[in-house]
PDB file of N, CA and C in Angstrom:
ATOM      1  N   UNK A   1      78.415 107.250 147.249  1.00  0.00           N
ATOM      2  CA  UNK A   1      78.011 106.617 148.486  1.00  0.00           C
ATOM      3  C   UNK A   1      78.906 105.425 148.820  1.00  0.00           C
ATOM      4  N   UNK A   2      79.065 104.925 147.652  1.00  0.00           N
ATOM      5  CA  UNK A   2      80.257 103.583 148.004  1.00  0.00           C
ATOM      6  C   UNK A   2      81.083 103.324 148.590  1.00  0.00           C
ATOM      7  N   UNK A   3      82.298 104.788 148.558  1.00  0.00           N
ATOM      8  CA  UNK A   3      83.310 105.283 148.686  1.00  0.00           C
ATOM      9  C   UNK A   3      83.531 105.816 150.206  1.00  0.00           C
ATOM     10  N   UNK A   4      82.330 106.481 150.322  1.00  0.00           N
ATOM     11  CA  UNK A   4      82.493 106.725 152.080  1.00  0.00           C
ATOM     12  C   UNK A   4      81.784 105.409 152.887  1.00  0.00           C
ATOM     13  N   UNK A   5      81.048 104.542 152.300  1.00  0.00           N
ATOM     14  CA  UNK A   5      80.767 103.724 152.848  1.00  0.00           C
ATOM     15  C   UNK A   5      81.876 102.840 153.422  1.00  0.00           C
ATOM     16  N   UNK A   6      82.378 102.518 152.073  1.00  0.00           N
ATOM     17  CA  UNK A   6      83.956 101.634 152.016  1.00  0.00           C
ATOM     18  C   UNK A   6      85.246 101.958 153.488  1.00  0.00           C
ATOM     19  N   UNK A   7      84.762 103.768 154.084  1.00  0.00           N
ATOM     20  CA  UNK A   7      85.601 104.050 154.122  1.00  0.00           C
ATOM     21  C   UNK A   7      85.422 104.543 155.598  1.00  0.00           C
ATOM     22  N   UNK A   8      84.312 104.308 155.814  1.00  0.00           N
ATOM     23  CA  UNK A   8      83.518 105.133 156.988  1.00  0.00           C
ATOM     24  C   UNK A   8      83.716 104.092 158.486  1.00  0.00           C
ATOM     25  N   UNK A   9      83.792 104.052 159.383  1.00  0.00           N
ATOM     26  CA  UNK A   9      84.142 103.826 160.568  1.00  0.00           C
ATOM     27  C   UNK A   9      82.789 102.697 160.625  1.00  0.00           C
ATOM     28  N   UNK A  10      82.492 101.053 160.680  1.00  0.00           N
ATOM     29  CA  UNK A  10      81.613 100.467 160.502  1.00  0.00           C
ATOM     30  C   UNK A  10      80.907 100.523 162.074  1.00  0.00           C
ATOM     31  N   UNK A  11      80.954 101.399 162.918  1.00  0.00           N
ATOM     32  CA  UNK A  11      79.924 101.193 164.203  1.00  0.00           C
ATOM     33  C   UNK A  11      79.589 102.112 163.614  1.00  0.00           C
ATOM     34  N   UNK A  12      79.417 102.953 162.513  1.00  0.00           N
ATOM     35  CA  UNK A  12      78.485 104.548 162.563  1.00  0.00           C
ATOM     36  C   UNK A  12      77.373 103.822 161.569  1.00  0.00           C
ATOM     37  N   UNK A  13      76.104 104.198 161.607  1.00  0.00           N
ATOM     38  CA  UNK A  13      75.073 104.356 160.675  1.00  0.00           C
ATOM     39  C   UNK A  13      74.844 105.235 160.234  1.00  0.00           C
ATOM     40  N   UNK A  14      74.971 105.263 158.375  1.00  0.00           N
ATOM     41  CA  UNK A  14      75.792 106.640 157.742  1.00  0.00           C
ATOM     42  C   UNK A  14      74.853 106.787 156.725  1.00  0.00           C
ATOM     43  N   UNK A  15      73.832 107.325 156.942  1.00  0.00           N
ATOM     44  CA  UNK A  15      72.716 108.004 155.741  1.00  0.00           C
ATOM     45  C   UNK A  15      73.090 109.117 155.134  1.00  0.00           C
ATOM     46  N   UNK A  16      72.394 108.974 153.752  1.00  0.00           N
ATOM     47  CA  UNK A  16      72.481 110.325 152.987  1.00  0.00           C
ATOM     48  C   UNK A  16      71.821 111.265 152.632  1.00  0.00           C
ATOM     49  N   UNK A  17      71.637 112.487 152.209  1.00  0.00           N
ATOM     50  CA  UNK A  17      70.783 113.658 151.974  1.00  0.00           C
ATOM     51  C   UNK A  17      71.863 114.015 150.755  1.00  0.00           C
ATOM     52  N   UNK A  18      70.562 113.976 149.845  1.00  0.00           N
ATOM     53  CA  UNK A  18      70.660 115.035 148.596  1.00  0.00           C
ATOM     54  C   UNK A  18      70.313 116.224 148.080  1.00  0.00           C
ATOM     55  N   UNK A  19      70.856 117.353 148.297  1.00  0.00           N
ATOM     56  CA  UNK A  19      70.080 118.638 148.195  1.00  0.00           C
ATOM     57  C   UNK A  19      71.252 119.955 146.674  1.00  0.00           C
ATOM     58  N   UNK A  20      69.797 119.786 145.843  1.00  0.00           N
ATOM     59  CA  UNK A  20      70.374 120.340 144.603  1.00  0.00           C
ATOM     60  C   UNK A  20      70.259 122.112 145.522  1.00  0.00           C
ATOM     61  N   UNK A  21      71.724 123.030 144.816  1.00  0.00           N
ATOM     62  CA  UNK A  21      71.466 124.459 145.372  1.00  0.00           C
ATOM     63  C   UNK A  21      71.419 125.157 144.184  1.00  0.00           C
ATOM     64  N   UNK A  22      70.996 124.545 142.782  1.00  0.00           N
ATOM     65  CA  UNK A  22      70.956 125.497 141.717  1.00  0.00           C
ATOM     66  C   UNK A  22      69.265 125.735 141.498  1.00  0.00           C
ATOM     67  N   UNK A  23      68.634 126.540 142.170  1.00  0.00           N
ATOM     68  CA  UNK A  23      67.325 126.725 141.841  1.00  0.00           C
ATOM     69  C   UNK A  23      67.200 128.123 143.030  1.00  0.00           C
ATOM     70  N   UNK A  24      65.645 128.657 142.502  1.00  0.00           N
ATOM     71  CA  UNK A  24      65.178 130.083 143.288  1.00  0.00           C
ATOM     72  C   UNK A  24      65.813 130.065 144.830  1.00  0.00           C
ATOM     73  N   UNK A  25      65.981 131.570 145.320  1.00  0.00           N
ATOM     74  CA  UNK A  25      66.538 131.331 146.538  1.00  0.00           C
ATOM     75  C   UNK A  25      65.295 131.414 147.911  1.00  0.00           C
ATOM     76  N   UNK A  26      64.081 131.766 146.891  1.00  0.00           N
ATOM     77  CA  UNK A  26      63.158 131.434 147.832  1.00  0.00           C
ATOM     78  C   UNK A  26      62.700 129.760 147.880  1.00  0.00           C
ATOM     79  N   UNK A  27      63.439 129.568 146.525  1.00  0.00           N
ATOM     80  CA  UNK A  27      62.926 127.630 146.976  1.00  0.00           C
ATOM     81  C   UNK A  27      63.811 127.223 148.404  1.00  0.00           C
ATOM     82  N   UNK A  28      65.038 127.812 148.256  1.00  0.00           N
ATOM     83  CA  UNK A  28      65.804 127.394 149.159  1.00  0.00           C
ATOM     84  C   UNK A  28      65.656 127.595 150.396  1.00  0.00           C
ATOM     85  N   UNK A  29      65.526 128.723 150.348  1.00  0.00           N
ATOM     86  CA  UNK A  29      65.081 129.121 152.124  1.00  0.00           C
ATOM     87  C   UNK A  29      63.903 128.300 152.531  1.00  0.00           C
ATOM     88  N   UNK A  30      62.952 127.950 151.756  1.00  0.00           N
ATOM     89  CA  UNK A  30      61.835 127.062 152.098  1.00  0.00           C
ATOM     90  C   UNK A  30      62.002 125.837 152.741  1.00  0.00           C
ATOM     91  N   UNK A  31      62.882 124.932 151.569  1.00  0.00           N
ATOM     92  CA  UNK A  31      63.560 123.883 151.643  1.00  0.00           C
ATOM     93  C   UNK A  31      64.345 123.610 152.797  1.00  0.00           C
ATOM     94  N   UNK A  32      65.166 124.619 153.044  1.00  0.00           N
ATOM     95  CA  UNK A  32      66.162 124.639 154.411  1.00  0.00           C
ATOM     96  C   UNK A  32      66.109 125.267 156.108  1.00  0.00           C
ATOM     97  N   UNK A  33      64.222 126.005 155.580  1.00  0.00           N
ATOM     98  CA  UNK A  33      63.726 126.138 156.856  1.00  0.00           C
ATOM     99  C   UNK A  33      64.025 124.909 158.343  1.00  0.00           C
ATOM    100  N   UNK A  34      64.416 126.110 159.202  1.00  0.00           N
ATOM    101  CA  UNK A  34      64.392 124.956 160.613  1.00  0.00           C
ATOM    102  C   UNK A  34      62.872 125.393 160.772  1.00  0.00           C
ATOM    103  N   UNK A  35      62.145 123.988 161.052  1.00  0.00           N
ATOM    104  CA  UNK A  35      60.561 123.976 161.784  1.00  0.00           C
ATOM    105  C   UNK A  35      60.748 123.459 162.649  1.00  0.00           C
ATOM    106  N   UNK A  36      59.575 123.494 164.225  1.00  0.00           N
ATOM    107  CA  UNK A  36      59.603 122.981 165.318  1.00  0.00           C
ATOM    108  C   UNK A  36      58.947 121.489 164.501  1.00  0.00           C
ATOM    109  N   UNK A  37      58.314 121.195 163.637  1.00  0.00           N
ATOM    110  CA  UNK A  37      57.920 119.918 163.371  1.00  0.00           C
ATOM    111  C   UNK A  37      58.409 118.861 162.485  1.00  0.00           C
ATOM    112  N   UNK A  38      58.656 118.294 163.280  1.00  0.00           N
ATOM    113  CA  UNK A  38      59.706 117.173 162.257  1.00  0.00           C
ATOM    114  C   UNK A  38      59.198 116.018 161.442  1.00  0.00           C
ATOM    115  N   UNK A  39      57.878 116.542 161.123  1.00  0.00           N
ATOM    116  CA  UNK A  39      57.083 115.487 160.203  1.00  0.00           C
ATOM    117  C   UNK A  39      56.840 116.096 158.885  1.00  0.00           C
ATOM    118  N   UNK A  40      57.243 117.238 158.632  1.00  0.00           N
ATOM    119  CA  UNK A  40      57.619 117.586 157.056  1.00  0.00           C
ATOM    120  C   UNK A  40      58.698 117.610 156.322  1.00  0.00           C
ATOM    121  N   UNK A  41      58.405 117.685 155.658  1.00  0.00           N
ATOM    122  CA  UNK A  41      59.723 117.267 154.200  1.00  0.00           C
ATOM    123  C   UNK A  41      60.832 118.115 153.687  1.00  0.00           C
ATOM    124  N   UNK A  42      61.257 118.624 154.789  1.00  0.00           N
ATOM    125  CA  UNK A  42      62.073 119.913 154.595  1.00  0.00           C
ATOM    126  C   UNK A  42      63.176 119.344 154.826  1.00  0.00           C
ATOM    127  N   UNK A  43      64.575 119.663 154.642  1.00  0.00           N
ATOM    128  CA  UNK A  43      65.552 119.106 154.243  1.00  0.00           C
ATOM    129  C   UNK A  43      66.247 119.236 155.441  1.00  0.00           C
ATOM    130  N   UNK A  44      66.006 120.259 155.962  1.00  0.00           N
ATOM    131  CA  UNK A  44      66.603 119.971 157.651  1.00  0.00           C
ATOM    132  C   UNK A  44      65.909 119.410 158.780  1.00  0.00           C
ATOM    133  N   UNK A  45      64.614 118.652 158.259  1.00  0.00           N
ATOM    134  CA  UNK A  45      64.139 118.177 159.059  1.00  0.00           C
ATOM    135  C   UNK A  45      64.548 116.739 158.828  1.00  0.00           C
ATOM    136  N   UNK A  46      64.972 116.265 157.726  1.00  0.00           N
ATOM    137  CA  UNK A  46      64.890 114.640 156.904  1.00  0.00           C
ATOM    138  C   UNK A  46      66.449 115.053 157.947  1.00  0.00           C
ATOM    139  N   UNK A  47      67.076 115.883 157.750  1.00  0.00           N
ATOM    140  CA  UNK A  47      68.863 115.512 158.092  1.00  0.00           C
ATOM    141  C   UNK A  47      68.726 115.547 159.784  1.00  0.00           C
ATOM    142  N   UNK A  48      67.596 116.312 160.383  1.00  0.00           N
ATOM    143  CA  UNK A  48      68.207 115.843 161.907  1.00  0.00           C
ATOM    144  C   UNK A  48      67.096 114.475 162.312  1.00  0.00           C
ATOM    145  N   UNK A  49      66.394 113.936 161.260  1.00  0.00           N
ATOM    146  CA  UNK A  49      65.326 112.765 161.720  1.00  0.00           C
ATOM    147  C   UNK A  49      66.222 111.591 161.187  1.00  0.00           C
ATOM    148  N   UNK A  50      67.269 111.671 160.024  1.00  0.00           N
ATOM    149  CA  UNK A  50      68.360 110.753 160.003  1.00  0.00           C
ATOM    150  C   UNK A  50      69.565 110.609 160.608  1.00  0.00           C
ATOM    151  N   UNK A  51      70.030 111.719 161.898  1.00  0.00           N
ATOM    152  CA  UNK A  51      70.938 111.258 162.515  1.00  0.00           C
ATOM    153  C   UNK A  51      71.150 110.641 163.216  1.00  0.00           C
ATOM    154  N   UNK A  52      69.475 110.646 164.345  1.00  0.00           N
ATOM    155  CA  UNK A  52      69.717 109.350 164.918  1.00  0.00           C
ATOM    156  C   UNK A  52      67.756 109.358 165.261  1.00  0.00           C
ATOM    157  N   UNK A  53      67.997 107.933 165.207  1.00  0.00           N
ATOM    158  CA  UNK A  53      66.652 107.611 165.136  1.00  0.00           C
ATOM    159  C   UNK A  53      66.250 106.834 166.713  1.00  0.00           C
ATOM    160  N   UNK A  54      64.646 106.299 167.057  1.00  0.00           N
ATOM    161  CA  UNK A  54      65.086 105.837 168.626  1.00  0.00           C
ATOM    162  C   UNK A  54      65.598 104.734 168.432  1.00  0.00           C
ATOM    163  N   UNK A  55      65.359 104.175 166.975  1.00  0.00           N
ATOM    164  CA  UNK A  55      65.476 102.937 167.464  1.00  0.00           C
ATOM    165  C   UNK A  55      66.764 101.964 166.900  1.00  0.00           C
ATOM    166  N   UNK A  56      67.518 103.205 166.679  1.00  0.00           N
ATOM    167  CA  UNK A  56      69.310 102.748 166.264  1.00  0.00           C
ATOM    168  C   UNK A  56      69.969 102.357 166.784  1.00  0.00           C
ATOM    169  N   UNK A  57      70.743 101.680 166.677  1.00  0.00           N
ATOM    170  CA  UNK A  57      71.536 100.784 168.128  1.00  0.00           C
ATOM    171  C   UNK A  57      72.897 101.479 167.584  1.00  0.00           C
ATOM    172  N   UNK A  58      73.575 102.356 166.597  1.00  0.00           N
ATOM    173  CA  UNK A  58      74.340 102.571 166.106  1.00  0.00           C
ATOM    174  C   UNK A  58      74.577 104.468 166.083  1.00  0.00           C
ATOM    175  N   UNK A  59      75.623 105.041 166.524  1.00  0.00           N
ATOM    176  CA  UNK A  59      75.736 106.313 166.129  1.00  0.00           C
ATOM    177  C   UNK A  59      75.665 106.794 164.872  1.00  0.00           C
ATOM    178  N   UNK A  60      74.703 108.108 164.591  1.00  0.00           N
ATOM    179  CA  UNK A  60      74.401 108.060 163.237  1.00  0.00           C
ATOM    180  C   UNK A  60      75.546 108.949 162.232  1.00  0.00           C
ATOM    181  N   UNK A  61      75.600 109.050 161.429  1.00  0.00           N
ATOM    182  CA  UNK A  61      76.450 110.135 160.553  1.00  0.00           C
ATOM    183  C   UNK A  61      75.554 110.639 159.364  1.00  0.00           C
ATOM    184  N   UNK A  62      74.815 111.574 159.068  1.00  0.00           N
ATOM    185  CA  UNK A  62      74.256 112.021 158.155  1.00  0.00           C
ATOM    186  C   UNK A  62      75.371 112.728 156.828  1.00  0.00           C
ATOM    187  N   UNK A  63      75.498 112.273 155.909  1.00  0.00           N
ATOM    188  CA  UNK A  63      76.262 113.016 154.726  1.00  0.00           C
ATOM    189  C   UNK A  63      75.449 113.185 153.857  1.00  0.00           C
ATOM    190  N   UNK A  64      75.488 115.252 153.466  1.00  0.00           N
ATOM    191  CA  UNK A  64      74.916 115.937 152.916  1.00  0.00           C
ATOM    192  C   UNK A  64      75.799 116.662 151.387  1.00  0.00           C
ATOM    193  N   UNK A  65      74.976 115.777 150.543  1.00  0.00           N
ATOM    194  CA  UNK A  65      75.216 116.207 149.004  1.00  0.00           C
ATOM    195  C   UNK A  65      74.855 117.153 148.665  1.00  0.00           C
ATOM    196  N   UNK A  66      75.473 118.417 148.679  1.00  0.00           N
ATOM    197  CA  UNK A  66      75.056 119.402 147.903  1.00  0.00           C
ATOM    198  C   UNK A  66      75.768 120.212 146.433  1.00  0.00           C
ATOM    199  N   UNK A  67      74.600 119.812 145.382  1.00  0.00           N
ATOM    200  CA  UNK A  67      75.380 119.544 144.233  1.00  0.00           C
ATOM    201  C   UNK A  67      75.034 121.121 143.686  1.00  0.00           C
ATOM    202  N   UNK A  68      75.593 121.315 142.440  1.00  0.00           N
ATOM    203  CA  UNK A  68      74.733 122.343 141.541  1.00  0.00           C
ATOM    204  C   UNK A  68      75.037 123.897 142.098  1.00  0.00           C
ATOM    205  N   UNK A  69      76.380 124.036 143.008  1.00  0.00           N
ATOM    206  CA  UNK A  69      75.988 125.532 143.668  1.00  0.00           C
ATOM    207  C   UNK A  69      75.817 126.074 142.093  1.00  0.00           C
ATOM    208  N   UNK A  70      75.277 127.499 143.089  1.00  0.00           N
ATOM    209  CA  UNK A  70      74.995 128.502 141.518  1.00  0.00           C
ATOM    210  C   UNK A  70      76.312 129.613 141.287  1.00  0.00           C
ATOM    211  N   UNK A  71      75.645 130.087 140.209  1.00  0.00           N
ATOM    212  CA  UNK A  71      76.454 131.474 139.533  1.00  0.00           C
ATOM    213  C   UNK A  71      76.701 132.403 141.077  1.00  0.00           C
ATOM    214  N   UNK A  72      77.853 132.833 141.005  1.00  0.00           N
ATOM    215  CA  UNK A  72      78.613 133.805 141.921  1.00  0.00           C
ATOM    216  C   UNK A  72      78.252 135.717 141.145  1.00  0.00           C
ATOM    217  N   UNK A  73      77.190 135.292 139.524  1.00  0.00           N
ATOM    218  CA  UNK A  73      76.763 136.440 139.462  1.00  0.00           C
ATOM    219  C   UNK A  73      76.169 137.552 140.373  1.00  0.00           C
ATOM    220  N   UNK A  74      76.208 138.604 141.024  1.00  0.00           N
ATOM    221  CA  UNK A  74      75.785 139.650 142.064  1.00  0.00           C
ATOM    222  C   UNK A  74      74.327 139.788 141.928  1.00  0.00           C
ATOM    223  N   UNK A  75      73.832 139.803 140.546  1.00  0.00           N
ATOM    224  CA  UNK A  75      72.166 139.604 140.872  1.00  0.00           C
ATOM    225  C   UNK A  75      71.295 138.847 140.679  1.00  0.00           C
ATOM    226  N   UNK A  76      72.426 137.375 140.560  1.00  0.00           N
ATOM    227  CA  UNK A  76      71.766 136.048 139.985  1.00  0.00           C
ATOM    228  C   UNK A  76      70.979 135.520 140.979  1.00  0.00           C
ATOM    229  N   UNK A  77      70.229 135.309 140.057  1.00  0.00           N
ATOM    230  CA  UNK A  77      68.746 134.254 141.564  1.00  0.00           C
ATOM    231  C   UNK A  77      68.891 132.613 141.422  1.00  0.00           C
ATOM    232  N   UNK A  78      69.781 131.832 142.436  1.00  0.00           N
ATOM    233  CA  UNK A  78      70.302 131.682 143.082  1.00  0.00           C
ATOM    234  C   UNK A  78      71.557 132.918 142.965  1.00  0.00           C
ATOM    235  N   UNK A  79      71.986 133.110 143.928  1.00  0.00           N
ATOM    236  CA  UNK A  79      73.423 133.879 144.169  1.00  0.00           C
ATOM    237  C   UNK A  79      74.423 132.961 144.583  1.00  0.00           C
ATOM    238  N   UNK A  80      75.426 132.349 144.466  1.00  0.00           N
ATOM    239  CA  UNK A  80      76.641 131.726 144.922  1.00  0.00           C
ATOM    240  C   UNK A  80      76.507 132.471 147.096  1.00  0.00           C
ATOM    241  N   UNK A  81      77.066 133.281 146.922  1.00  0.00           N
ATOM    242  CA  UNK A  81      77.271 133.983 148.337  1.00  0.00           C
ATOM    243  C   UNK A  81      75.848 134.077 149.082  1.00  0.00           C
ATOM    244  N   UNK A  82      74.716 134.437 148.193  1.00  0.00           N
ATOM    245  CA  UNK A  82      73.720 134.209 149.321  1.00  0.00           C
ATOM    246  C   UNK A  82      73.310 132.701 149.951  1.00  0.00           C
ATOM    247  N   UNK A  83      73.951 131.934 148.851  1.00  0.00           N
ATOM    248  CA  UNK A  83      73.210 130.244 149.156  1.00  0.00           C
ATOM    249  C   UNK A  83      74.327 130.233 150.382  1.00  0.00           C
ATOM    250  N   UNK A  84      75.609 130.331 150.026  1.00  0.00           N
ATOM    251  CA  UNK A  84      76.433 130.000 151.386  1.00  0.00           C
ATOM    252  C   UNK A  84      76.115 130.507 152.610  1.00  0.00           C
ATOM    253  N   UNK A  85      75.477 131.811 152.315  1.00  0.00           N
ATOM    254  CA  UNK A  85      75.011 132.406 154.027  1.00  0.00           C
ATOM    255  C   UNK A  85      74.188 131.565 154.122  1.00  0.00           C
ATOM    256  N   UNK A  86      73.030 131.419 153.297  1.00  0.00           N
ATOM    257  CA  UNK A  86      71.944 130.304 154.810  1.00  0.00           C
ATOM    258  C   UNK A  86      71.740 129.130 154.451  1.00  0.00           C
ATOM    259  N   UNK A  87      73.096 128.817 153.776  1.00  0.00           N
ATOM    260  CA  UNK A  87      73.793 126.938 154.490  1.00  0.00           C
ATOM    261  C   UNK A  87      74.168 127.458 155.692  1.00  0.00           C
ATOM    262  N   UNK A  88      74.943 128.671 155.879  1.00  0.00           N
ATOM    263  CA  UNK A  88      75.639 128.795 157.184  1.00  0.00           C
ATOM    264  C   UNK A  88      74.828 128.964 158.207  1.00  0.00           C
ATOM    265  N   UNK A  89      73.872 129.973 157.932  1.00  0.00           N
ATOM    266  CA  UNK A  89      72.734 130.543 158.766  1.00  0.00           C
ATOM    267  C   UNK A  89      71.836 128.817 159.579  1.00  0.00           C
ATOM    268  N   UNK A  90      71.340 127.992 158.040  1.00  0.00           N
ATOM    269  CA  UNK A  90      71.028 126.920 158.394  1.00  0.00           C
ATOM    270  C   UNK A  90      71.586 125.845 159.576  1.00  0.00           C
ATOM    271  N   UNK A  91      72.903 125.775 159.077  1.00  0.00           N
ATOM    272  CA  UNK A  91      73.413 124.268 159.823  1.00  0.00           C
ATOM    273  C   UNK A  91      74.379 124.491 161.093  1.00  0.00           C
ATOM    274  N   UNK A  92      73.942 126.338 161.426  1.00  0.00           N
ATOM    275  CA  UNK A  92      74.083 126.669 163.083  1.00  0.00           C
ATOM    276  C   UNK A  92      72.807 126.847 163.808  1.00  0.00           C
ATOM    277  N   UNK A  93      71.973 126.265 163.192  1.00  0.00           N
ATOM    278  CA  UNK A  93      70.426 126.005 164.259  1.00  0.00           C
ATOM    279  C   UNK A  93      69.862 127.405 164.104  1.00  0.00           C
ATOM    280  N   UNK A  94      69.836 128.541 162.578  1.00  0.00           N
ATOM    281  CA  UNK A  94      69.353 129.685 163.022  1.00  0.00           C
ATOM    282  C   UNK A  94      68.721 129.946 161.775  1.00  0.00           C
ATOM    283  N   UNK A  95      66.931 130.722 161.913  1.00  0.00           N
ATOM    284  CA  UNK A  95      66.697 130.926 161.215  1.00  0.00           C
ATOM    285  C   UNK A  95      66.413 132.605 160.978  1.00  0.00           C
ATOM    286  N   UNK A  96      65.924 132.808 159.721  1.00  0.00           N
ATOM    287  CA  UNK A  96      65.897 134.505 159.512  1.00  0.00           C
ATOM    288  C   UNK A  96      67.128 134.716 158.985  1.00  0.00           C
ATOM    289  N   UNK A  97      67.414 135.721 158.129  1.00  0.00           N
ATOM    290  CA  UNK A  97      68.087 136.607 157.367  1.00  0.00           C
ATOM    291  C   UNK A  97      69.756 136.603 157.659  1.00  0.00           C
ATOM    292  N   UNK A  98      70.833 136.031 157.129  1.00  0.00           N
ATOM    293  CA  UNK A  98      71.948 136.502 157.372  1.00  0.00           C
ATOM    294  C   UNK A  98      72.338 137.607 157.405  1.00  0.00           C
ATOM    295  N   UNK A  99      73.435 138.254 158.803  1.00  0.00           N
ATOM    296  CA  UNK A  99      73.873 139.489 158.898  1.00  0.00           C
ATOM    297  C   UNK A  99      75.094 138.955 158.990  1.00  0.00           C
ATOM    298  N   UNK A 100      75.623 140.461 158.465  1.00  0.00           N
ATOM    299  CA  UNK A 100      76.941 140.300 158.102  1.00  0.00           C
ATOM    300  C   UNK A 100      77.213 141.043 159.150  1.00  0.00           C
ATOM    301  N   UNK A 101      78.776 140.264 160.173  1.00  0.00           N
ATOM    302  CA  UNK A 101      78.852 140.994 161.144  1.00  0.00           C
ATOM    303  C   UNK A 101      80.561 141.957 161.233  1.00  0.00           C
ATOM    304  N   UNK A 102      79.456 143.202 160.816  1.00  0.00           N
ATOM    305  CA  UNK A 102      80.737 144.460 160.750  1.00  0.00           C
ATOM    306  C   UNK A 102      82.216 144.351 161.640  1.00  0.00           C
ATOM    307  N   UNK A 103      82.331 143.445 162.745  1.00  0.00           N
ATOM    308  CA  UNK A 103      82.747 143.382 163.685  1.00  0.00           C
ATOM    309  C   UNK A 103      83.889 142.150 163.196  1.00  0.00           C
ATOM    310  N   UNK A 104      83.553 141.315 163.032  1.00  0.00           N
ATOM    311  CA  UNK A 104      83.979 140.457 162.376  1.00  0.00           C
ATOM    312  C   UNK A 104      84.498 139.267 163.954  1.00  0.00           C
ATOM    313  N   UNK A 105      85.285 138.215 163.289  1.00  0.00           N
ATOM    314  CA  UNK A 105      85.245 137.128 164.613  1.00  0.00           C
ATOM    315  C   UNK A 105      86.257 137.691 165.782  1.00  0.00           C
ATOM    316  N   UNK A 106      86.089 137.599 167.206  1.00  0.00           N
ATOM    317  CA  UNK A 106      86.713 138.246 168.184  1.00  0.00           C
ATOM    318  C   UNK A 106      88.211 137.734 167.662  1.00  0.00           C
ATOM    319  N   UNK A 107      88.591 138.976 168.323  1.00  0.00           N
ATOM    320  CA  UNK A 107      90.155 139.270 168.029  1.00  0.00           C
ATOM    321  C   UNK A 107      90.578 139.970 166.605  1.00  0.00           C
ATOM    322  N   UNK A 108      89.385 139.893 165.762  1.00  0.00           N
ATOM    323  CA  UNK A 108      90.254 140.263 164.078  1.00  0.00           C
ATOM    324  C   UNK A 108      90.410 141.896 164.012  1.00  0.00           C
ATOM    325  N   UNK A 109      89.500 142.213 164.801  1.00  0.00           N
ATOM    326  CA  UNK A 109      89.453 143.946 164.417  1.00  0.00           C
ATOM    327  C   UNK A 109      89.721 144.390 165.940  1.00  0.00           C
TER     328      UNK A 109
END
């Protein structure tokens, strides 16, 4: 925390989130649920209730620790590749099941 503090642009107000990804992947999906209510303790609710608050006079910067990824084993519970889909799934505002899209990003195929 020191280090980006030290280092960080001093008009931003720069909170942190700690989120371990070595545990069940149903803890995770729990944990990283988007809810319409932002008065529970879910980890994407603490990260968009710390970016900016009403009563900040300062632009916020939320930095998210995520320590512990897991085993890249194929039937390990955590999975390496499934945690990355729904970080990804997560921190584009979407919830439900990652698909993999056959198609791939415009222009590649």
């Amino acid at each position: 925390n020191g280090a980006i503090e030290e280092h960080v642009d001093p008009e931003l107000l720069v909170r942190f989130v700690k989120q371990n990804l070595n545990k069940p992947y149903q803890d995770l999906e729990l944990e990283l649920e988007l809810r319409p209510n932002n008065n529970d303790l879910s980890v994407m609710s603490i990260i968009q209730g710390r970016r900016m608050t009403m009563t900040q006079s300062k632009p916020g910067l939320v930095v998210v620790n995520m320590e512990e990824m897991p085993t890249n084993l194929p039937h390990a519970n955590p999975n390496q590749l499934k945690t990355a889909q729904l970080i990804s799934q997560r921190f584009s505002g979407r919830n439900g099941e990652y698909q993999d899209d056959e198609e791939g990003p415009k222009g590649t195929k």
